[in-house]
PDB file of N, CA and C in Angstrom:
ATOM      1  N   UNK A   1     137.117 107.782 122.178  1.00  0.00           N
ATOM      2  CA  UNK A   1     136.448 106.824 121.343  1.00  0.00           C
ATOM      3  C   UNK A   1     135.219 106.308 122.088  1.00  0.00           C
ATOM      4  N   UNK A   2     133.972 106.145 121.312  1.00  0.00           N
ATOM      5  CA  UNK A   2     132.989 105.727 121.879  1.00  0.00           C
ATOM      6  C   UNK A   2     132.430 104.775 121.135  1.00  0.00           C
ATOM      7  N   UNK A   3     131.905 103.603 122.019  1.00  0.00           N
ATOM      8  CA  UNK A   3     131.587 101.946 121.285  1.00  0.00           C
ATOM      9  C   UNK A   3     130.365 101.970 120.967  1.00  0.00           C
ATOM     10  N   UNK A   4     129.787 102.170 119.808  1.00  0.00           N
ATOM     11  CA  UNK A   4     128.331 102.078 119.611  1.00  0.00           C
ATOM     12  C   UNK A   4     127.980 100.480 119.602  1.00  0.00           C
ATOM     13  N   UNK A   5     126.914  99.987 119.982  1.00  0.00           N
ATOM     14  CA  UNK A   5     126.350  98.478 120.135  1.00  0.00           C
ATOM     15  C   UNK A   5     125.219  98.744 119.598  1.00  0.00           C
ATOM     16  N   UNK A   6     124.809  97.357 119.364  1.00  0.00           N
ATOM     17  CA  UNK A   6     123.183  97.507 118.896  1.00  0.00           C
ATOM     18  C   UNK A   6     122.181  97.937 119.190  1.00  0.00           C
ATOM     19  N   UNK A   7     122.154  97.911 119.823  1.00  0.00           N
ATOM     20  CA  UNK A   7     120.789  98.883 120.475  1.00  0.00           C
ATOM     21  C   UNK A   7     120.991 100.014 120.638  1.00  0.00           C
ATOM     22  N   UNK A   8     122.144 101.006 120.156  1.00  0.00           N
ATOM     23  CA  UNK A   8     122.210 101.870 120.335  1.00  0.00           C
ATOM     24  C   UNK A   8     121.473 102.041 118.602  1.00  0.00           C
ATOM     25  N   UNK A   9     122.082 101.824 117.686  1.00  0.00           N
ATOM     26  CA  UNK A   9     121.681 101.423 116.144  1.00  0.00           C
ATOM     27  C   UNK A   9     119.962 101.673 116.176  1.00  0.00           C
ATOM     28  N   UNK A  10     120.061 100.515 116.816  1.00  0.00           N
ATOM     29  CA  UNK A  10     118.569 100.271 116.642  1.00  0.00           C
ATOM     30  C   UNK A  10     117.920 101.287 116.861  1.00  0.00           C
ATOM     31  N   UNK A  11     117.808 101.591 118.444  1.00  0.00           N
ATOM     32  CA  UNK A  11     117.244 103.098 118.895  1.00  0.00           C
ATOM     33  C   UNK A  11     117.163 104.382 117.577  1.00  0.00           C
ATOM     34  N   UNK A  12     118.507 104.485 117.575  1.00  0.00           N
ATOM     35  CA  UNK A  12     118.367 105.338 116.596  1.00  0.00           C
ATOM     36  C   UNK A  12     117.736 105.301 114.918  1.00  0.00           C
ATOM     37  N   UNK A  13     117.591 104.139 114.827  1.00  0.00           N
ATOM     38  CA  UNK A  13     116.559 103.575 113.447  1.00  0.00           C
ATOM     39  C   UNK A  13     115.094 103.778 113.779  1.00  0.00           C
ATOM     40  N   UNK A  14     115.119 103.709 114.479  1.00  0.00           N
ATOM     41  CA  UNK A  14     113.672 103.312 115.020  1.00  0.00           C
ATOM     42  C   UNK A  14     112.830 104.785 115.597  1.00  0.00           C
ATOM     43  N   UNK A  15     111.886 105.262 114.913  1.00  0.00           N
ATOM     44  CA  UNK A  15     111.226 106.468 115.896  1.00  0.00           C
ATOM     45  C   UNK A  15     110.386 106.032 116.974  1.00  0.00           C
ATOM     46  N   UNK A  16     109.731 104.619 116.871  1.00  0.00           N
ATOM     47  CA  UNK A  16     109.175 104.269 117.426  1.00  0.00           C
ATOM     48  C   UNK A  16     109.897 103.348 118.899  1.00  0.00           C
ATOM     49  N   UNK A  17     111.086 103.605 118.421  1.00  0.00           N
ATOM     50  CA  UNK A  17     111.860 102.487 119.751  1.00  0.00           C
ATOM     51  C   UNK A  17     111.546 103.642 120.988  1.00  0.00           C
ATOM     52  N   UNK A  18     111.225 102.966 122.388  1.00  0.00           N
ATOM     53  CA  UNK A  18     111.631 104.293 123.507  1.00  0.00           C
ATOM     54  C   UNK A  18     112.493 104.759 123.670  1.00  0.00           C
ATOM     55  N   UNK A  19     113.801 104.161 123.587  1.00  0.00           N
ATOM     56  CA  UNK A  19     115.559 105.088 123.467  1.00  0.00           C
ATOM     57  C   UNK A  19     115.577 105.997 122.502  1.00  0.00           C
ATOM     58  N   UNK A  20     114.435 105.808 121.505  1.00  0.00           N
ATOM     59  CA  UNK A  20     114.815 106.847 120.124  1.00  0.00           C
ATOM     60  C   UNK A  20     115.651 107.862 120.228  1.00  0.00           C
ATOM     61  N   UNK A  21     115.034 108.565 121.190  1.00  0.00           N
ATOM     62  CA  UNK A  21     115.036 110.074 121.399  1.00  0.00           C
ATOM     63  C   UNK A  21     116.478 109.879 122.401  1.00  0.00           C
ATOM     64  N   UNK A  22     116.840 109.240 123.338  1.00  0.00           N
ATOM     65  CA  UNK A  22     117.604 109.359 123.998  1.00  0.00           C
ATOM     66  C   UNK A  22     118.859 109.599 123.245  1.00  0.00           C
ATOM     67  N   UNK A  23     118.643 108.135 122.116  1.00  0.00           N
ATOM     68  CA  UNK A  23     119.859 107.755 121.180  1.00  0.00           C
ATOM     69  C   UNK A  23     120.140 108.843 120.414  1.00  0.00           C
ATOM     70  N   UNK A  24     119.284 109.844 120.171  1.00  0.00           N
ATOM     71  CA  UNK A  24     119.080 110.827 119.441  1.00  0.00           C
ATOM     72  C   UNK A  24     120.179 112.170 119.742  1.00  0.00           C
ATOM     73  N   UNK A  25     119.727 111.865 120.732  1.00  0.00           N
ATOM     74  CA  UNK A  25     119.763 113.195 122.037  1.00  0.00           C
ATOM     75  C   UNK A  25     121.789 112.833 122.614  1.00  0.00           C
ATOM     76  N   UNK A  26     121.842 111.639 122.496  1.00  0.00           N
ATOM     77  CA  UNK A  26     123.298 111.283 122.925  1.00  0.00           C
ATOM     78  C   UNK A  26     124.272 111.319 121.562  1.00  0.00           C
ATOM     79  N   UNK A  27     123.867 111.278 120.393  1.00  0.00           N
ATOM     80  CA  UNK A  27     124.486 111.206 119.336  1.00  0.00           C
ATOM     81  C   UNK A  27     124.756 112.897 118.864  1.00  0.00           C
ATOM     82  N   UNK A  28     123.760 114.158 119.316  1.00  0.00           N
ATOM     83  CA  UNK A  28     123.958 115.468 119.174  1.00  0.00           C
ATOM     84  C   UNK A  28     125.201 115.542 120.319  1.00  0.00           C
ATOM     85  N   UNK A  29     124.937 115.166 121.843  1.00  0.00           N
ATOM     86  CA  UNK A  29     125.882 115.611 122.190  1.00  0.00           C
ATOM     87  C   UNK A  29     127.243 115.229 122.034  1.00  0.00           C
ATOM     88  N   UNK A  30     127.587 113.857 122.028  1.00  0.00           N
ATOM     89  CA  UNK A  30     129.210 113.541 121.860  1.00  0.00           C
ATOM     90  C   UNK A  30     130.093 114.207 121.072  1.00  0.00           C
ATOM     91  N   UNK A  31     130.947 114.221 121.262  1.00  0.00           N
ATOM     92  CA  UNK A  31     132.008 114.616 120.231  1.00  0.00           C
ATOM     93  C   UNK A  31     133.526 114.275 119.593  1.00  0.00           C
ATOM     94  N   UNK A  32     132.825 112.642 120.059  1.00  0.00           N
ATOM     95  CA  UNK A  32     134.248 112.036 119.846  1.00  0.00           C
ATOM     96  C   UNK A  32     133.809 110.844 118.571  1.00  0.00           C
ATOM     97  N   UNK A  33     134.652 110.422 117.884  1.00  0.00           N
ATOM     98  CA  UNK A  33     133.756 109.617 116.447  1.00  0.00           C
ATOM     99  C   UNK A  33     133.407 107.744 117.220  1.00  0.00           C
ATOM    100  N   UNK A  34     132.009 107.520 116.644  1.00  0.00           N
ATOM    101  CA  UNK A  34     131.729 106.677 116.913  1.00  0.00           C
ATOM    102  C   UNK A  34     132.115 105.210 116.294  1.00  0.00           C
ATOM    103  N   UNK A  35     132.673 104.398 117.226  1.00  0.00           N
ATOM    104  CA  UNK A  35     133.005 103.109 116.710  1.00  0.00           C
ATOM    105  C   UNK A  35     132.105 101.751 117.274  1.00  0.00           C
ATOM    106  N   UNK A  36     132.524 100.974 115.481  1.00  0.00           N
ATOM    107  CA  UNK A  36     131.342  99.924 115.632  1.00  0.00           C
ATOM    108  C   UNK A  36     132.069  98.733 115.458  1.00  0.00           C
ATOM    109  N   UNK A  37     131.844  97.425 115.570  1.00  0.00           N
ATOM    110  CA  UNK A  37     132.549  96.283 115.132  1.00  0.00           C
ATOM    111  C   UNK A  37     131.489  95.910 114.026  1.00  0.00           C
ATOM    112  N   UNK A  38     132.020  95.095 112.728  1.00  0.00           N
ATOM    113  CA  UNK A  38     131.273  94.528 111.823  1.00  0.00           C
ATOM    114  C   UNK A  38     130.296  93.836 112.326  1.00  0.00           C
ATOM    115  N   UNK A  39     130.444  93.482 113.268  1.00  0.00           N
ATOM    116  CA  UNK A  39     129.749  92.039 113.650  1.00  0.00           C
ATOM    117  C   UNK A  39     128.443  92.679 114.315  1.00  0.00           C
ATOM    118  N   UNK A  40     128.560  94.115 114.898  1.00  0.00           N
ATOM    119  CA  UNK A  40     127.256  94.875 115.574  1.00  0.00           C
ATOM    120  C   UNK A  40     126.899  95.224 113.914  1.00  0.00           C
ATOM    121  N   UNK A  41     127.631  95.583 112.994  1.00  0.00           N
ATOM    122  CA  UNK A  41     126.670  96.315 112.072  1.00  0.00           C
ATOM    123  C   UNK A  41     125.951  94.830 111.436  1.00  0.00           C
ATOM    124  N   UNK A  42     126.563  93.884 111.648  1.00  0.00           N
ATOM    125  CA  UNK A  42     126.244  92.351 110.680  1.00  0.00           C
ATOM    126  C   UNK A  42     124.622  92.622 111.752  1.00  0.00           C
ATOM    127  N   UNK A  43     124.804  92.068 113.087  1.00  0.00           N
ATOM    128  CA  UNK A  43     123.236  92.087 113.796  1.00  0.00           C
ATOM    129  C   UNK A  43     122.293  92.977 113.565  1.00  0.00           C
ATOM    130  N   UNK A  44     122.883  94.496 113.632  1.00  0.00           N
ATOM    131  CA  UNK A  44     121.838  95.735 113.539  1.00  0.00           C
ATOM    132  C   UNK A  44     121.370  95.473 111.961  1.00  0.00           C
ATOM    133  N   UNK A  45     121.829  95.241 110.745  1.00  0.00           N
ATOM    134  CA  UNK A  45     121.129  94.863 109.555  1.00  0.00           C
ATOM    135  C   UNK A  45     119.904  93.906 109.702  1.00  0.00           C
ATOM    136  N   UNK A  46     120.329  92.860 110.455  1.00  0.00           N
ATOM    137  CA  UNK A  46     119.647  92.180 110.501  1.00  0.00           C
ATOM    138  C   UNK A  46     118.256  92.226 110.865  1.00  0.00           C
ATOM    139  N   UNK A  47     118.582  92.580 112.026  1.00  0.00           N
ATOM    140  CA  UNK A  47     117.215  93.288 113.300  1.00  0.00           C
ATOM    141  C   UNK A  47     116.073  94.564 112.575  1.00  0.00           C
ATOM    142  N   UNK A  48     116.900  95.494 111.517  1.00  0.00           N
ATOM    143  CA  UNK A  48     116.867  96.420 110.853  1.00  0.00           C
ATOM    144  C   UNK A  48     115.488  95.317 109.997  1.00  0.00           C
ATOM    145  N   UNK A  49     116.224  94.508 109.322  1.00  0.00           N
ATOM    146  CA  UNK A  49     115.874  94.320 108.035  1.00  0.00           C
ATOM    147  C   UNK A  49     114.675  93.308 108.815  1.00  0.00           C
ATOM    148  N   UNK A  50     114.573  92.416 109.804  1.00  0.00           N
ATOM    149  CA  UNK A  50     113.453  91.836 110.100  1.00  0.00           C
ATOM    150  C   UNK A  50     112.256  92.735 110.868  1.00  0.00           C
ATOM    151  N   UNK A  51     112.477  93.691 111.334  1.00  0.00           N
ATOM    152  CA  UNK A  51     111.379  94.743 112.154  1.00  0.00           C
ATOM    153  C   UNK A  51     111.186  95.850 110.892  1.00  0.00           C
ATOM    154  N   UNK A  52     111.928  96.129 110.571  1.00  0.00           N
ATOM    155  CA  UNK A  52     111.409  97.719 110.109  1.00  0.00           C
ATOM    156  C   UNK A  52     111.697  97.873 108.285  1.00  0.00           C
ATOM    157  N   UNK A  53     112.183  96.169 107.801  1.00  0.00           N
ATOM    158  CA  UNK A  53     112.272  96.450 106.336  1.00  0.00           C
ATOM    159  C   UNK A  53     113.955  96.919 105.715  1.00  0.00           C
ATOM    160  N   UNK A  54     113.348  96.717 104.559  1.00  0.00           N
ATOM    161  CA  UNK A  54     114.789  96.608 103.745  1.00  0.00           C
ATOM    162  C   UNK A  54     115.291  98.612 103.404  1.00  0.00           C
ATOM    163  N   UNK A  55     114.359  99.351 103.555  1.00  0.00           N
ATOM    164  CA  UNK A  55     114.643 100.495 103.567  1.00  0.00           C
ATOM    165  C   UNK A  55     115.784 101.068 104.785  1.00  0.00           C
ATOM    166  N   UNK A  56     114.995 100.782 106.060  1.00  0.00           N
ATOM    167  CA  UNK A  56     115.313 100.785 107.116  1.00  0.00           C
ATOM    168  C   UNK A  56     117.123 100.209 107.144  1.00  0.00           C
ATOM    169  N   UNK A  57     117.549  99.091 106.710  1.00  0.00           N
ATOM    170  CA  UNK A  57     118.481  98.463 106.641  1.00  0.00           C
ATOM    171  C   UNK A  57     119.394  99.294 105.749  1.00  0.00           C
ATOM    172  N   UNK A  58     119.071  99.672 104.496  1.00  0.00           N
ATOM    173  CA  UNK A  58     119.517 100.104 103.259  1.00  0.00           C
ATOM    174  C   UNK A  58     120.086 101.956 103.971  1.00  0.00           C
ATOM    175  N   UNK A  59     119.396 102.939 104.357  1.00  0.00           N
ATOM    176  CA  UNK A  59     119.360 103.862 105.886  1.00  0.00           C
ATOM    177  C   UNK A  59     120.520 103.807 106.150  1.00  0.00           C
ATOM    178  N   UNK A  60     120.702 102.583 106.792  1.00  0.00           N
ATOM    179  CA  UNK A  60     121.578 102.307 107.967  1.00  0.00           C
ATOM    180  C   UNK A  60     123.143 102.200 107.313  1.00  0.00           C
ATOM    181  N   UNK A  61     123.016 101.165 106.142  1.00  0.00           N
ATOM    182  CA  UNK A  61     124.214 101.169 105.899  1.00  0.00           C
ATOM    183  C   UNK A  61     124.411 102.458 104.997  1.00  0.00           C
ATOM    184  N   UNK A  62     123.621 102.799 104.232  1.00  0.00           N
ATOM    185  CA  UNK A  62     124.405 104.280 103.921  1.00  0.00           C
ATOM    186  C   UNK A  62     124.534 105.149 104.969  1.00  0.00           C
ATOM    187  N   UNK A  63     124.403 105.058 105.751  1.00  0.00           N
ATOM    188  CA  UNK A  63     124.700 106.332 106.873  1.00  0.00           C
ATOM    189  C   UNK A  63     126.251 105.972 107.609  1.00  0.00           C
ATOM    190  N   UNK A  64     126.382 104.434 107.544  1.00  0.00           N
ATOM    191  CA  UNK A  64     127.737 104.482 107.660  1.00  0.00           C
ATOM    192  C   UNK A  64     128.831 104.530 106.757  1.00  0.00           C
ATOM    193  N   UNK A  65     128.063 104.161 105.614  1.00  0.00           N
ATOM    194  CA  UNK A  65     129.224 104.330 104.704  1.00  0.00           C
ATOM    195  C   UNK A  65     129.398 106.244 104.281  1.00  0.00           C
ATOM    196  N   UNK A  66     128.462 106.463 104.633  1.00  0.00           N
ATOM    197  CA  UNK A  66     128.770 108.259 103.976  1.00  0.00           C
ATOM    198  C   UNK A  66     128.884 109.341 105.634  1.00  0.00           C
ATOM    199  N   UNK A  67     129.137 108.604 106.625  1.00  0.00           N
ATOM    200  CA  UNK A  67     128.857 109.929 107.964  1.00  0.00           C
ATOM    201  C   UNK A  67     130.102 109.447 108.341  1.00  0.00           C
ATOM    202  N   UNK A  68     130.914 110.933 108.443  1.00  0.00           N
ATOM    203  CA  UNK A  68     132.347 110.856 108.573  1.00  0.00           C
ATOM    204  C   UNK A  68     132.569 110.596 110.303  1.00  0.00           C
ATOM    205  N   UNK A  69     131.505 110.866 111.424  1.00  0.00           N
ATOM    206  CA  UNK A  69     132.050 110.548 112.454  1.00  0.00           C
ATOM    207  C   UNK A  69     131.757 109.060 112.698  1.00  0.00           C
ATOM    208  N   UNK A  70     131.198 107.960 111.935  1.00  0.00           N
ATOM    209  CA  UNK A  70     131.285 106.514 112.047  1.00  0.00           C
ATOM    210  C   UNK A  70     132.490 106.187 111.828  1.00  0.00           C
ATOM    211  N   UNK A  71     132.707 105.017 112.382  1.00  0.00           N
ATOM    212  CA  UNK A  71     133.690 103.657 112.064  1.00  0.00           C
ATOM    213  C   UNK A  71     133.591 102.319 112.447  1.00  0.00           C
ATOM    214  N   UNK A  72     133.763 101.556 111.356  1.00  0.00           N
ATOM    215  CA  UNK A  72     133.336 100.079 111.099  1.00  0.00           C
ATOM    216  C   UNK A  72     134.613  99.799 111.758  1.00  0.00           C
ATOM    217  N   UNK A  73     135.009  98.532 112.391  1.00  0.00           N
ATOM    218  CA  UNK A  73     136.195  97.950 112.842  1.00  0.00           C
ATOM    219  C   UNK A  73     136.170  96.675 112.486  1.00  0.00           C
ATOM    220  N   UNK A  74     137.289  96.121 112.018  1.00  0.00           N
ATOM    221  CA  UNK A  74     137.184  94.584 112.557  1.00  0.00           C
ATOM    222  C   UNK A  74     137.662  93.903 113.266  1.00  0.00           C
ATOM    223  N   UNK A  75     137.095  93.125 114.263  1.00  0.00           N
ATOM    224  CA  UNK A  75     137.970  92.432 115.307  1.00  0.00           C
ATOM    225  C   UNK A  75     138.410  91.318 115.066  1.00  0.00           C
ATOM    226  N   UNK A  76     139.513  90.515 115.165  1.00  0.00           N
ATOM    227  CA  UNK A  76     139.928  89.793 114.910  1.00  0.00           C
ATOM    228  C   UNK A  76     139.534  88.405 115.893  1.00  0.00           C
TER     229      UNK A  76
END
């Protein structure tokens, strides 16, 4: 299991972030499914939706709701 955080999100939203490519580049290689807590996807919307727009945001959450190696968690 691997913990995606925000800035990993971000990076990967972003072509213009400098991790872009890294985030890019680390998401081809893994091969184990990536996990998120609500509360990173609650911030990464956010950050999403104040830098780069409501598209950008809109992206994001369909990519988790439709990409079978994501997972939302909730922590209690």
């Amino acid at each position: 299991m691997i913990i995606a955080d925000t800035g990993f999100w971000l990076a990967l939203a972003d072509q213009q972030d400098t991790h872009h490519q890294a985030a890019r580049q680390k998401l081809r290689e893994i091969d184990e499914r990536l996990i998120t807590t609500w509360c990173v996807v609650t911030e990464t919307c956010y950050l999403l939706l104040k830098r780069k727009g409501v598209l950008a945001q809109s992206k994001f959450m369909e990519s988790l709701a439709t990409e079978q190696e994501y997972t939302a968690i909730k922590i209690d």
